[in-house]
Protein backbone atom coordinates (compact mmCIF):
# COMPACT_ATOMS: atom_id res chain seq x y z
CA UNK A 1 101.73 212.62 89.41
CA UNK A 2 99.37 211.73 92.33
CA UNK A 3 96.55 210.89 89.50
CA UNK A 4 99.08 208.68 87.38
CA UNK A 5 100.25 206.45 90.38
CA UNK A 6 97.46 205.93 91.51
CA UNK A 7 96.05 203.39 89.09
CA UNK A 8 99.39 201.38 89.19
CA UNK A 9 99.63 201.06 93.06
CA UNK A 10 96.06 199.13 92.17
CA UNK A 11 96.77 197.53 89.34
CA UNK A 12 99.63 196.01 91.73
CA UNK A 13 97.55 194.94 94.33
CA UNK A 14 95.16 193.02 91.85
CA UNK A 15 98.35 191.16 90.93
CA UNK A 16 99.32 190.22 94.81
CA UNK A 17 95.80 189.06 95.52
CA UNK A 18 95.79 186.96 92.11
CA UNK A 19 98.76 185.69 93.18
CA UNK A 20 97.90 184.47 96.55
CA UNK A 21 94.53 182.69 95.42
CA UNK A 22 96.01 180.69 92.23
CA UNK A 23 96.37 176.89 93.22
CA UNK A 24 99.63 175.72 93.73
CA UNK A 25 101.02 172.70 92.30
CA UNK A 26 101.58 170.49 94.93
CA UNK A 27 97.23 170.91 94.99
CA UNK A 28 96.32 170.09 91.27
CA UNK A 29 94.96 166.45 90.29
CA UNK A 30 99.03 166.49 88.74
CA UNK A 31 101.17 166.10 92.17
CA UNK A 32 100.72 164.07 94.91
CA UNK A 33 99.94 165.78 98.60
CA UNK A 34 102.17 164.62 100.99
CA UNK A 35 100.32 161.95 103.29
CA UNK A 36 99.60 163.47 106.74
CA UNK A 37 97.76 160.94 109.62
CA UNK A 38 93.98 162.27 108.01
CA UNK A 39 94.97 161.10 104.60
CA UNK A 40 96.57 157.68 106.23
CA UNK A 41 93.39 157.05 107.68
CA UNK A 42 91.06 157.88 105.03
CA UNK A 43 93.39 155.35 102.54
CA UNK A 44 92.80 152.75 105.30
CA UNK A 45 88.90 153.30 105.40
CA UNK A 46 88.66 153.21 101.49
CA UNK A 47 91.05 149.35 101.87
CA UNK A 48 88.99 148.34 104.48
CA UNK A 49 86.15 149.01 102.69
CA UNK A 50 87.00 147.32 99.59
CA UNK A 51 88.50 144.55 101.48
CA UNK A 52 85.08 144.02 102.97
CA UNK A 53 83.14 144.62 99.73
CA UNK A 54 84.73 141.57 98.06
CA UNK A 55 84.46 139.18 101.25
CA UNK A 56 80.84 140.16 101.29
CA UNK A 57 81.11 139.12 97.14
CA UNK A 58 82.89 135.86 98.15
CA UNK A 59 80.50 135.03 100.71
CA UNK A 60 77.78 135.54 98.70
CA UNK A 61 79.33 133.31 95.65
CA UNK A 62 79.73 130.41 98.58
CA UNK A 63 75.92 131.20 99.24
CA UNK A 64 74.82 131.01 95.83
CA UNK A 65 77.04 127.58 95.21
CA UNK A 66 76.03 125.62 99.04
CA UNK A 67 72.62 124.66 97.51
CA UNK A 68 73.83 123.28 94.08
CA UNK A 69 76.63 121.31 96.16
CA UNK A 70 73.67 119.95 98.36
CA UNK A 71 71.73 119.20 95.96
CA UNK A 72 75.41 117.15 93.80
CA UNK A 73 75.16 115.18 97.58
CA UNK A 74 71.87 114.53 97.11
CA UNK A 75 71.87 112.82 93.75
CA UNK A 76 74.55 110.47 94.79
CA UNK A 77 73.00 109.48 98.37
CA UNK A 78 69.99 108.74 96.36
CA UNK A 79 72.26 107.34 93.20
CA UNK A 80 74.02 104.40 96.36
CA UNK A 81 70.34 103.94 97.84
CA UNK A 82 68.85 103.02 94.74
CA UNK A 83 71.92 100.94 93.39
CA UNK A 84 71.59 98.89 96.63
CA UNK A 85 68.19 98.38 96.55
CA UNK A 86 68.27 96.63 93.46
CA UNK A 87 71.00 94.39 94.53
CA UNK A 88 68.59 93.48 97.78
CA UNK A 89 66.04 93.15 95.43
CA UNK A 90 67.82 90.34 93.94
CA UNK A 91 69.27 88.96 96.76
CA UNK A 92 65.91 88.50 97.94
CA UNK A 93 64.27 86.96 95.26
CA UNK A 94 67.15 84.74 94.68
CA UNK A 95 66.77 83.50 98.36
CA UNK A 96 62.93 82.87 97.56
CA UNK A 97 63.74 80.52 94.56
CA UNK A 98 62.94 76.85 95.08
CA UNK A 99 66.02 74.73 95.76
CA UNK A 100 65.74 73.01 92.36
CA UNK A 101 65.15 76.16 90.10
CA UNK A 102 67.88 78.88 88.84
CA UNK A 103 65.69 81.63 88.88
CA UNK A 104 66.95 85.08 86.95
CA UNK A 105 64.04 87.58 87.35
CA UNK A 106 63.13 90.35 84.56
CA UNK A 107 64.03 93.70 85.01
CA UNK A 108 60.61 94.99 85.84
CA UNK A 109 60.64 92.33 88.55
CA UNK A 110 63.41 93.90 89.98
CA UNK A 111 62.66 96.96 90.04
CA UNK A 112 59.05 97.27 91.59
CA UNK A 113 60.97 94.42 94.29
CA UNK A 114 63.33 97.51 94.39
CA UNK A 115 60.60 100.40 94.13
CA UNK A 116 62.54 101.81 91.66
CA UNK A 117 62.04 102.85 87.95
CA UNK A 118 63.37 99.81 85.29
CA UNK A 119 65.65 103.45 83.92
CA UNK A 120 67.13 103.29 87.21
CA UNK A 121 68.02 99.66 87.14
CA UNK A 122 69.69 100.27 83.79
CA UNK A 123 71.44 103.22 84.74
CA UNK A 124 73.59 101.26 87.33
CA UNK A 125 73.64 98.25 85.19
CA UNK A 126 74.27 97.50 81.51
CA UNK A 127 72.10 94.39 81.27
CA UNK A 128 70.46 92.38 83.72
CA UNK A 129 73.50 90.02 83.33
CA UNK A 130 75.87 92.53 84.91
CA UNK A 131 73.40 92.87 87.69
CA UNK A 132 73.47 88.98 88.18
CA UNK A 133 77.00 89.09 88.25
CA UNK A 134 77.33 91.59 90.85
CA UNK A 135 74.58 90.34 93.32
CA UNK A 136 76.75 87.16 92.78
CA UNK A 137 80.03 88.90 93.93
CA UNK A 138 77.46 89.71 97.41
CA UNK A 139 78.27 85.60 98.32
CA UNK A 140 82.03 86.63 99.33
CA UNK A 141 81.14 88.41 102.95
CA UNK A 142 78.86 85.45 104.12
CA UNK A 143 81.52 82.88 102.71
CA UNK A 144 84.14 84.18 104.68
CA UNK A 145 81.88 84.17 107.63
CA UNK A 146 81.94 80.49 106.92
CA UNK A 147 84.96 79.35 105.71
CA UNK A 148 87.40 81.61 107.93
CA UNK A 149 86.80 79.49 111.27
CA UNK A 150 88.71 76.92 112.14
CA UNK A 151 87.65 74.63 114.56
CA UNK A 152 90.30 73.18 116.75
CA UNK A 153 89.04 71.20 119.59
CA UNK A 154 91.35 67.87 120.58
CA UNK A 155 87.68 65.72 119.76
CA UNK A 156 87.79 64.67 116.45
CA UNK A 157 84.19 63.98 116.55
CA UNK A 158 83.69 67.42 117.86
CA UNK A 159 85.33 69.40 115.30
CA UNK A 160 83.79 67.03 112.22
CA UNK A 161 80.45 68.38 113.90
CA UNK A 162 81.16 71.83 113.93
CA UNK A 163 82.70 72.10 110.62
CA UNK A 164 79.28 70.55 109.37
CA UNK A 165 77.27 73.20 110.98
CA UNK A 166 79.57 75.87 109.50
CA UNK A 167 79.11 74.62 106.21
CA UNK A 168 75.27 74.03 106.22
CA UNK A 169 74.99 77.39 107.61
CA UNK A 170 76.96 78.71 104.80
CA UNK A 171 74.90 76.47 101.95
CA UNK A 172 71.78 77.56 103.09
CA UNK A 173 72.40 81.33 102.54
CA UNK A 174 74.77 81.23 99.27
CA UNK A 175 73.12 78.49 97.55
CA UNK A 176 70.56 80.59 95.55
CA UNK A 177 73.09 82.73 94.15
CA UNK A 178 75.71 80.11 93.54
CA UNK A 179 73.32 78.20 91.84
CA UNK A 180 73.26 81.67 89.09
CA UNK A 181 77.01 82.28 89.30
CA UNK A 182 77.49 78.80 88.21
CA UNK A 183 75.12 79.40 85.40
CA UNK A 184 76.47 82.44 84.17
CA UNK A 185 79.84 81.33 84.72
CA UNK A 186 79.58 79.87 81.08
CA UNK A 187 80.13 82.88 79.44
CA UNK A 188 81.42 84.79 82.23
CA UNK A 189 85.55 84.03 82.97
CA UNK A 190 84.95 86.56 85.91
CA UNK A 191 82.53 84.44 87.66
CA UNK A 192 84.89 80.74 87.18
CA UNK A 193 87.52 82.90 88.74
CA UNK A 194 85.69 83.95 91.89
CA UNK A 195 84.21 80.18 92.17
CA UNK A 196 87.59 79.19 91.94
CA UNK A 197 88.34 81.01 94.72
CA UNK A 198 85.71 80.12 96.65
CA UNK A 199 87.06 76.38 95.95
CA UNK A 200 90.53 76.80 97.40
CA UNK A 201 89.01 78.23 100.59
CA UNK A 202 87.06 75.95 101.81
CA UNK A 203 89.45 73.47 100.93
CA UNK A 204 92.02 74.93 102.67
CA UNK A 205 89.99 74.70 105.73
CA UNK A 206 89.27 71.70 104.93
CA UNK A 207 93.10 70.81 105.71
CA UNK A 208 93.63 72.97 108.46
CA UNK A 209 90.80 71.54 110.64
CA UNK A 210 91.85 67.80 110.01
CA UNK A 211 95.66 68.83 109.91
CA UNK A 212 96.40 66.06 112.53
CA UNK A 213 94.81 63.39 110.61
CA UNK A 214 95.86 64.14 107.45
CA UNK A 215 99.94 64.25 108.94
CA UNK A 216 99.63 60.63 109.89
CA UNK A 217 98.98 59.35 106.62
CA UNK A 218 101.52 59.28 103.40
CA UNK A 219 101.79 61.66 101.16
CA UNK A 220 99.77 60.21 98.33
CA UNK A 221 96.98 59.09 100.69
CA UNK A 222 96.61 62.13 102.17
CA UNK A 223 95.66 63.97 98.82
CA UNK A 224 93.57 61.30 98.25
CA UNK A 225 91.93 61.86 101.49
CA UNK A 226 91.65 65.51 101.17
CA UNK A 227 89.78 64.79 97.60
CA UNK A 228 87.29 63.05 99.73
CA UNK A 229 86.77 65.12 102.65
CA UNK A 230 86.76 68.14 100.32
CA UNK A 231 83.77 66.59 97.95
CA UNK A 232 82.00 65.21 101.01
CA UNK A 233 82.05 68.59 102.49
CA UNK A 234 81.73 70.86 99.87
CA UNK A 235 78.58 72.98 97.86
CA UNK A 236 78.32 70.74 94.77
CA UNK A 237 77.09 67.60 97.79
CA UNK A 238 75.24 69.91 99.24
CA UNK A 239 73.37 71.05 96.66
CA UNK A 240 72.95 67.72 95.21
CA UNK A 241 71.61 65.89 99.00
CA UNK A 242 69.13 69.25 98.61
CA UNK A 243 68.07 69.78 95.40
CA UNK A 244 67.87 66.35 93.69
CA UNK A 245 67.65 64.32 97.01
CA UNK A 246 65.43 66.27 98.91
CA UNK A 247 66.95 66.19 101.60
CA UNK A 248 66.04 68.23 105.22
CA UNK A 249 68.55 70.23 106.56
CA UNK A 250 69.41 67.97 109.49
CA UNK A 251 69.04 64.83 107.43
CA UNK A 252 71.86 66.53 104.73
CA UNK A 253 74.36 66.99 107.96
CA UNK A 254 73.53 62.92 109.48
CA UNK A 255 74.77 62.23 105.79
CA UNK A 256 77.57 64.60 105.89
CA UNK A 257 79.22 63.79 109.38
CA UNK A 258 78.73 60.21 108.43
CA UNK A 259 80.60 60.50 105.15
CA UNK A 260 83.41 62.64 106.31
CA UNK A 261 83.48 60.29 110.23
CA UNK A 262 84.18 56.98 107.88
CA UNK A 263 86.91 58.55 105.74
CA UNK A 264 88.75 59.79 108.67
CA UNK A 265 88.15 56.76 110.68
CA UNK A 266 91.05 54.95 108.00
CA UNK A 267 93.68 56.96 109.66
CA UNK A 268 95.79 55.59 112.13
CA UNK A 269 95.62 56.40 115.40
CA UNK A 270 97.59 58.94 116.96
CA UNK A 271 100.88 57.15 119.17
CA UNK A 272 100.58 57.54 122.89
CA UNK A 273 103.69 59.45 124.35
């Protein structure tokens, strides 16, 4: 008896030990472990890390793209300086033209006046036209310099003086490049528009500065007046008492003042209150 029980009390106790060592379920790769504070904090350390690992990839995507994005700002810093350059370039010559020539220079001129490439002059401009055309739209800032004053002063004397001196101040910096927008204005409706333009505002100062004068005459006398004081003081008279006459500066303003003094001297006097 003692020899036969003796092999199944140990047999028996294998079984416990077996029993006790197996892995339970709640410890295979199947179930979940329930979270205690170590496991909190080691799912927090693997987010933080990952968190940081693509930052670190952002950042480094921002790195890679700053220099190509400097480099965009670069091109069109350089792309404005150049595109200006050639319109000073033809500014410039333009202002060095002889009063009686109309002088359109070639594209290589332009561009060693610019120090650029003739590529680069092309690349802002179709044709040498287009450039023309928008060196010619440059006379709007220094016209308005001119025409937007309006001289007020109770003398008329005074005021036909000033006006004068506006206007030969203006003529001697836009008359180069008038004298090509009025060339190119031929073919170019763009050009008549913005001479135009340039018409009804210095003829509208025109009437504001001799307001009082032109209120004491009649209606149909006035516009005649207005015709004359207009032509008297505008670029076309200019142009011609410099160009074809010859003409100093100060001897085109004597012939000026006195043109524009004897047509307002016809207008009656102003009543004494």
């Amino acid at each position: 008896m003692v020899k036969k029980t003796a092999p199944k009390r140990a047999a028996a106790a294998k079984k416990a030990v077996t029993k006790r060592v197996l892995p339970s379920k709640a410890s295979t790769g199947r179930f979940r472990t329930p979270a205690n504070g170590l496991g909190r904090q080691a799912s927090l350390a693997r987010a933080t890390e990952r968190t940081s690992s693509r930052a670190s990839s952002m950042s480094a995507r921002a790195t890679k793209a700053q220099p190509a994005d400097l480099a965009d700002d670069g091109r069109r810093l350089r792309a404005a300086r150049n595109y200006e350059a050639v319109l000073n370039a033809v500014l410039q010559m333009a202002q060095e033209c002889p009063p009686e020539q109309i002088y359109l220079p070639s594209a290589a001129e332009v561009a060693a006046r610019a120090g650029v490439s003739e590529r680069t002059v092309f690349r802002h401009f179709a044709d040498l036209e287009t450039l023309f055309i928008a060196a010619a739209s440059k006379i709007k800032p220094i016209q308005d310099a001119g025409v937007i004053p309006r001289p007020d002063a109770a003398d008329l004397a005074v005021r036909i003086a000033e006006l004068v001196r506006l206007r030969s101040k203006l003529y001697e910096e836009i008359t180069p490049l008038r004298r090509v927008a009025v060339y190119l204005s031929a073919t170019h409706p763009i050009l008549v528009q913005q001479l135009q333009e340039s018409h009804a505002a210095t003829r509208a100062q025109v009437a504001d500065v001799f307001a009082r004068e032109l209120s004491r005459v009649e209606t149909k006398r006035r516009t005649r007046l207005l015709d004359g004081l207009d032509l008297a003081l505008g670029w076309t008279s200019w142009n011609n008492l410099r160009a074809v006459q010859h003409c100093s500066v100060p001897r085109s303003r004597e012939i000026v003042t006195e043109i524009a003094t004897d047509l307002l001297a016809t207008v009656p006097k102003a009543k004494r209150r």
